[in-house]
C-alpha atoms as a PDB file:
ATOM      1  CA  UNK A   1    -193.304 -24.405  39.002  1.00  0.00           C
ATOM      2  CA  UNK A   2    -196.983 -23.781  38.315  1.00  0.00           C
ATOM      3  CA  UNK A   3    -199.088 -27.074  38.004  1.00  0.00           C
ATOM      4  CA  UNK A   4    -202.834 -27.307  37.020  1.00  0.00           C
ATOM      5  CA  UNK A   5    -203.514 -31.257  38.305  1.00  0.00           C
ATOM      6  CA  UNK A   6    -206.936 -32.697  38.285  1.00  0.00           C
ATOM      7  CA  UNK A   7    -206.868 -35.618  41.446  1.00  0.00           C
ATOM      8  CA  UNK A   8    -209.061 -38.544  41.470  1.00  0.00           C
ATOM      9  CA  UNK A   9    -211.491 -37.496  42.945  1.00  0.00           C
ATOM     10  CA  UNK A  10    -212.007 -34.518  40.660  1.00  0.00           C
ATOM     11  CA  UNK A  11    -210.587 -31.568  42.835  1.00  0.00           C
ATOM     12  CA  UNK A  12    -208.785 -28.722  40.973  1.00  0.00           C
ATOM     13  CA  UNK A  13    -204.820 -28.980  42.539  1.00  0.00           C
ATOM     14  CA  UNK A  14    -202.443 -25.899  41.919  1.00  0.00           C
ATOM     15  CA  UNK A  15    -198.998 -26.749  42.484  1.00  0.00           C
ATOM     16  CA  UNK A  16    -196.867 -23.399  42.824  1.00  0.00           C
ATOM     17  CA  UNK A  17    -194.052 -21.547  45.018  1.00  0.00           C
ATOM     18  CA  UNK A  18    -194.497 -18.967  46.845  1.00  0.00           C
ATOM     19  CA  UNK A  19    -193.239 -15.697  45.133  1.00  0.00           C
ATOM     20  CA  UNK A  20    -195.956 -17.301  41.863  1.00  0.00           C
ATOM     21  CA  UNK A  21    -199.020 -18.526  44.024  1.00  0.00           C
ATOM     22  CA  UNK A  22    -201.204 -15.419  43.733  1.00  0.00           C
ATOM     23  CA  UNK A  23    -200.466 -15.034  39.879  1.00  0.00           C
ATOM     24  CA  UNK A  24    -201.288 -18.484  39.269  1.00  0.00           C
ATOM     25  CA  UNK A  25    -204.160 -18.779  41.058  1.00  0.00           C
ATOM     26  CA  UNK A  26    -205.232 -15.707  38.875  1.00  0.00           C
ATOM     27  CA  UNK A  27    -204.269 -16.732  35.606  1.00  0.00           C
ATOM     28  CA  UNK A  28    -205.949 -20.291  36.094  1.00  0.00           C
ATOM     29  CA  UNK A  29    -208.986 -18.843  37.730  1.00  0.00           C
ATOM     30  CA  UNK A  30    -208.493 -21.138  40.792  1.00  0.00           C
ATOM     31  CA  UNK A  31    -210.227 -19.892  43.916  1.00  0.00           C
ATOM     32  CA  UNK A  32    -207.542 -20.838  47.268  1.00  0.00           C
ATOM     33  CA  UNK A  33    -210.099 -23.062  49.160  1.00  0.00           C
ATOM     34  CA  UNK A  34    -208.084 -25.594  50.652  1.00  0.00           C
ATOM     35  CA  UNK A  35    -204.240 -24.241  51.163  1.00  0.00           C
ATOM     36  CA  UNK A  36    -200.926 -26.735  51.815  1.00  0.00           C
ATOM     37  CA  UNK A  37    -198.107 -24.977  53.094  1.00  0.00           C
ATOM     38  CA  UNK A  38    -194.626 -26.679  54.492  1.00  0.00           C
ATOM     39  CA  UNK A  39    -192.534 -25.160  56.976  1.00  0.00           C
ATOM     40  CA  UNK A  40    -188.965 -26.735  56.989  1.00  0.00           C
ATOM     41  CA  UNK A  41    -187.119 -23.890  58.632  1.00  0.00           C
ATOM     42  CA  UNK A  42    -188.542 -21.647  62.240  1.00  0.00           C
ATOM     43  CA  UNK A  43    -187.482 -18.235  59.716  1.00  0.00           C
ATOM     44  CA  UNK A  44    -189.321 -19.584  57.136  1.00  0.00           C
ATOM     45  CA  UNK A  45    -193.082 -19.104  59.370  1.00  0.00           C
ATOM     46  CA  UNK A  46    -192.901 -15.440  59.671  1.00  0.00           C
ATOM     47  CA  UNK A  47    -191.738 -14.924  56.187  1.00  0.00           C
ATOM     48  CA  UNK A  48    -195.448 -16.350  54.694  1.00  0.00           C
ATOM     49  CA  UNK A  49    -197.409 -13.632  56.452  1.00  0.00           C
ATOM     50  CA  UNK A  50    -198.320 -11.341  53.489  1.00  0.00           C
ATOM     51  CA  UNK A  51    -198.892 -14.415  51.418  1.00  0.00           C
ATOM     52  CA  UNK A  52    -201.097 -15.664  54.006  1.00  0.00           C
ATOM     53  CA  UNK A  53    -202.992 -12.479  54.255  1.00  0.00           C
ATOM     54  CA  UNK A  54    -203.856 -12.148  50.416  1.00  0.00           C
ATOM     55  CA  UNK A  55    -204.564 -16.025  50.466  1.00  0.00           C
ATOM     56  CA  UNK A  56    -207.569 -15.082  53.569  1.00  0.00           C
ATOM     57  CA  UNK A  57    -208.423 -11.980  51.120  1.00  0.00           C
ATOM     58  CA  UNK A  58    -208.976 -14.480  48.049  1.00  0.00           C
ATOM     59  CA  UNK A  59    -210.915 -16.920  50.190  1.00  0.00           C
ATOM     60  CA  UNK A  60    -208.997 -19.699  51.978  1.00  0.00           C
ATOM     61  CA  UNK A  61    -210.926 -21.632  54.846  1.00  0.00           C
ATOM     62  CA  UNK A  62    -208.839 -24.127  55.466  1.00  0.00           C
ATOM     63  CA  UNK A  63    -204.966 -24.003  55.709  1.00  0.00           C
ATOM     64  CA  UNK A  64    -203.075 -27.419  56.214  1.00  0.00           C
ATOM     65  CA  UNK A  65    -199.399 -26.987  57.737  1.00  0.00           C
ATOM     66  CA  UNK A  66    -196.695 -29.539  57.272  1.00  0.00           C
ATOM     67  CA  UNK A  67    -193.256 -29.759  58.261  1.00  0.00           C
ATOM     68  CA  UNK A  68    -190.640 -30.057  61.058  1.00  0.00           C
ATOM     69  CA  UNK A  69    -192.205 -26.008  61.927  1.00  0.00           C
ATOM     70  CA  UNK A  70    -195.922 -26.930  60.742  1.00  0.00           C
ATOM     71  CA  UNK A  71    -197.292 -26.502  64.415  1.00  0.00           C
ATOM     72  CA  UNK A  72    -195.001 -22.775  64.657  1.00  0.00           C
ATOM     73  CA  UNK A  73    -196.674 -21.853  61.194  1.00  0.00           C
ATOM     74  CA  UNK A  74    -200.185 -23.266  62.249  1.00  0.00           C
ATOM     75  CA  UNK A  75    -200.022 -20.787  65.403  1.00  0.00           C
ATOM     76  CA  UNK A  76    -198.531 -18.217  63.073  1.00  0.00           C
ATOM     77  CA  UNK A  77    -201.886 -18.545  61.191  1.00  0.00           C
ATOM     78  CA  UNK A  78    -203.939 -18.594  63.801  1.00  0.00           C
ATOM     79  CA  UNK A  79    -202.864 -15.392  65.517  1.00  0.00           C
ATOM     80  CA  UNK A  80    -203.567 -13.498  61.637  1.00  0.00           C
ATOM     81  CA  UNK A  81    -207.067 -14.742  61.695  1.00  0.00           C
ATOM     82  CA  UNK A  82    -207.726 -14.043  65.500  1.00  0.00           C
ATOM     83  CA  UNK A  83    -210.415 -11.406  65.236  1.00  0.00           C
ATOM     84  CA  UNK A  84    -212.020  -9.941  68.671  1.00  0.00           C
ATOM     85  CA  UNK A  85    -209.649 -12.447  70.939  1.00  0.00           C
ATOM     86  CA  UNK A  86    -211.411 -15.341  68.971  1.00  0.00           C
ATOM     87  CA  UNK A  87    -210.350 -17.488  65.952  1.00  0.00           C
ATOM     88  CA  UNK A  88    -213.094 -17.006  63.238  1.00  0.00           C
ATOM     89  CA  UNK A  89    -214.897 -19.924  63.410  1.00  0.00           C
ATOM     90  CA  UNK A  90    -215.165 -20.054  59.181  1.00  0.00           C
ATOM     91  CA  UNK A  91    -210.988 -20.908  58.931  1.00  0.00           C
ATOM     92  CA  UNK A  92    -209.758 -23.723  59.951  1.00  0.00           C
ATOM     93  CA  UNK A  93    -205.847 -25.053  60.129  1.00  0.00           C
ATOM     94  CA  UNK A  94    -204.497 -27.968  60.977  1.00  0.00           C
ATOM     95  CA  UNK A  95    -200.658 -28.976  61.393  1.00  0.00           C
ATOM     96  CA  UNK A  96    -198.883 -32.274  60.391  1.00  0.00           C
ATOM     97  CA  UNK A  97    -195.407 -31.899  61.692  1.00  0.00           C
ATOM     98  CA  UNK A  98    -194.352 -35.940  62.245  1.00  0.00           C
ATOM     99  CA  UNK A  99    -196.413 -37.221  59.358  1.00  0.00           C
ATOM    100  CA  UNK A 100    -194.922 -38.341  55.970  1.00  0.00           C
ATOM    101  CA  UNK A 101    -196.107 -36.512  52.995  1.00  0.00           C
ATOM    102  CA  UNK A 102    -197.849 -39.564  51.329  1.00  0.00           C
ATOM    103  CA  UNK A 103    -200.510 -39.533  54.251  1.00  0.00           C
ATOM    104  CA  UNK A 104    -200.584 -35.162  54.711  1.00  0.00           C
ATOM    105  CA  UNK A 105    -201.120 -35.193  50.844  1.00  0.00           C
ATOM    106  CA  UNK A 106    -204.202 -38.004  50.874  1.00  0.00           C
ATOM    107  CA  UNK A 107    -205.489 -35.882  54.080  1.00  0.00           C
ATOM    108  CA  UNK A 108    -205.011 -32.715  51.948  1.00  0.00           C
ATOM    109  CA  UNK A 109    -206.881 -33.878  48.628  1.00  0.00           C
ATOM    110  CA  UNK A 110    -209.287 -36.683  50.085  1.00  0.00           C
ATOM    111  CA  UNK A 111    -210.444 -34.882  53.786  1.00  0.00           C
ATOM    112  CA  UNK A 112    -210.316 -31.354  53.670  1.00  0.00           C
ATOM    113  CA  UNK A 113    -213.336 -29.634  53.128  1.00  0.00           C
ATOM    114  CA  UNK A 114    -214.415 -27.728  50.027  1.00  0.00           C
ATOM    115  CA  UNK A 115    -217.852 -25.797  50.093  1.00  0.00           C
ATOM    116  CA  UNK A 116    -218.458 -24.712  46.733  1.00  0.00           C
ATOM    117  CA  UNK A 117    -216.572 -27.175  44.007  1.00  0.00           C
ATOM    118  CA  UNK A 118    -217.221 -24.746  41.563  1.00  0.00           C
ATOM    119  CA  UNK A 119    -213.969 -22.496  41.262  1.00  0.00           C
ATOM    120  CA  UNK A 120    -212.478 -23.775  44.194  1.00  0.00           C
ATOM    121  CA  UNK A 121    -209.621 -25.609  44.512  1.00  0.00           C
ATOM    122  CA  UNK A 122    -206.290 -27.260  46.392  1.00  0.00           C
ATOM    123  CA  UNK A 123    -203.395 -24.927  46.477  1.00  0.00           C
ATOM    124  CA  UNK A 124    -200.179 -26.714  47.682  1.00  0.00           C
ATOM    125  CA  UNK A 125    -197.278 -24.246  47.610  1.00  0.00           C
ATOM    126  CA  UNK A 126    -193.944 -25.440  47.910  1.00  0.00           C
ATOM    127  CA  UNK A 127    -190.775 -25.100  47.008  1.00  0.00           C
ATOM    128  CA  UNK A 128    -188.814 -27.069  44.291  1.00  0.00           C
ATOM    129  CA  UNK A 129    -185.849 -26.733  45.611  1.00  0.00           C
ATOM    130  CA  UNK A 130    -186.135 -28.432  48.981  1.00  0.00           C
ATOM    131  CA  UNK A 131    -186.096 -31.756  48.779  1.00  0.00           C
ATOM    132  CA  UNK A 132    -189.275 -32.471  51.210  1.00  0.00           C
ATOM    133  CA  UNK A 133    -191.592 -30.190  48.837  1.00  0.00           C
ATOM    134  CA  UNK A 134    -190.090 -32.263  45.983  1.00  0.00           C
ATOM    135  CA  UNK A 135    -191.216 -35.453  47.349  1.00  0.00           C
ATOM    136  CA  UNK A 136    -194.837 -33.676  48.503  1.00  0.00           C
ATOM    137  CA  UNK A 137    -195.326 -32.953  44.848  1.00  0.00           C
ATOM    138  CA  UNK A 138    -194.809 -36.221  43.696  1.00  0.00           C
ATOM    139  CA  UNK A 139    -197.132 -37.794  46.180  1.00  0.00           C
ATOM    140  CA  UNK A 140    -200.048 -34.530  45.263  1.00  0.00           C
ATOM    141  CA  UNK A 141    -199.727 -35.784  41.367  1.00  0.00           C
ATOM    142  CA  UNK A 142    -200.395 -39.643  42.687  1.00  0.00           C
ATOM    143  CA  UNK A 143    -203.667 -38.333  43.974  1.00  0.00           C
END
């Protein structure tokens, strides 16, 4: 599932699971500003961190958690960008973990900030098989 969705209010939206995400983002020249990532499961927080990692090394500032485990993965987050004891000031996360996906997707595509519109774009990675990420992608492609 690799999606290429132009919202409403012209921001670049790759839709994509996990194990594709940095390929896609690649192939479709898409730099990671703004990141969505769900966490339906407490094992599924730990297994993001290398994806997280290469997302920071491509350029993500902002990482929006959603989920029944969006606050565990929001911490998880936080702790990989801690640098000297402090969270760098230049990434910011947020988690949604009792908010339906039609208002964490218009917070995603209409809120979150997005320096330079140039190559940079929404990211929302999710997986097609859960049920919760289906109904997510549905409400991204309304936007």
């Amino acid at each position: 599932m690799n999606l290429v969705h132009r919202c409403s209010n012209g921001r670049l939206l790759l839709i994509s699971r996990k194990i594709e995400a940095i390929q896609a983002l690649a192939i479709n020249d898409i730099s990671p500003s703004v990141v969505l990532m769900t966490a339906w499961t407490r094992e599924s927080v730990r297994s993001e961190q290398l994806l997280i990692q290469k997302l920071l090394q491509l350029g993500c500032k902002y990482f929006v958690c959603a989920g029944r485990y969006a606050e565990d993965l929001h911490d998880f987050i936080d702790g990989l960008i801690e640098v000297g004891g402090e969270q760098s000031a230049s990434i910011t996360t947020t988690y949604h973990d009792d908010e339906p996906a039609d208002l964490v997707s218009n917070f995603f595509v209409n809120t979150t900030d997005m320096s330079n519109q140039g190559s940079d774009g929404l990211v929302a990675i999710l997986n097609d098989d859960l049920p919760e990420d289906v109904l997510f992608k549905e409400e991204l492609l309304r936007s």
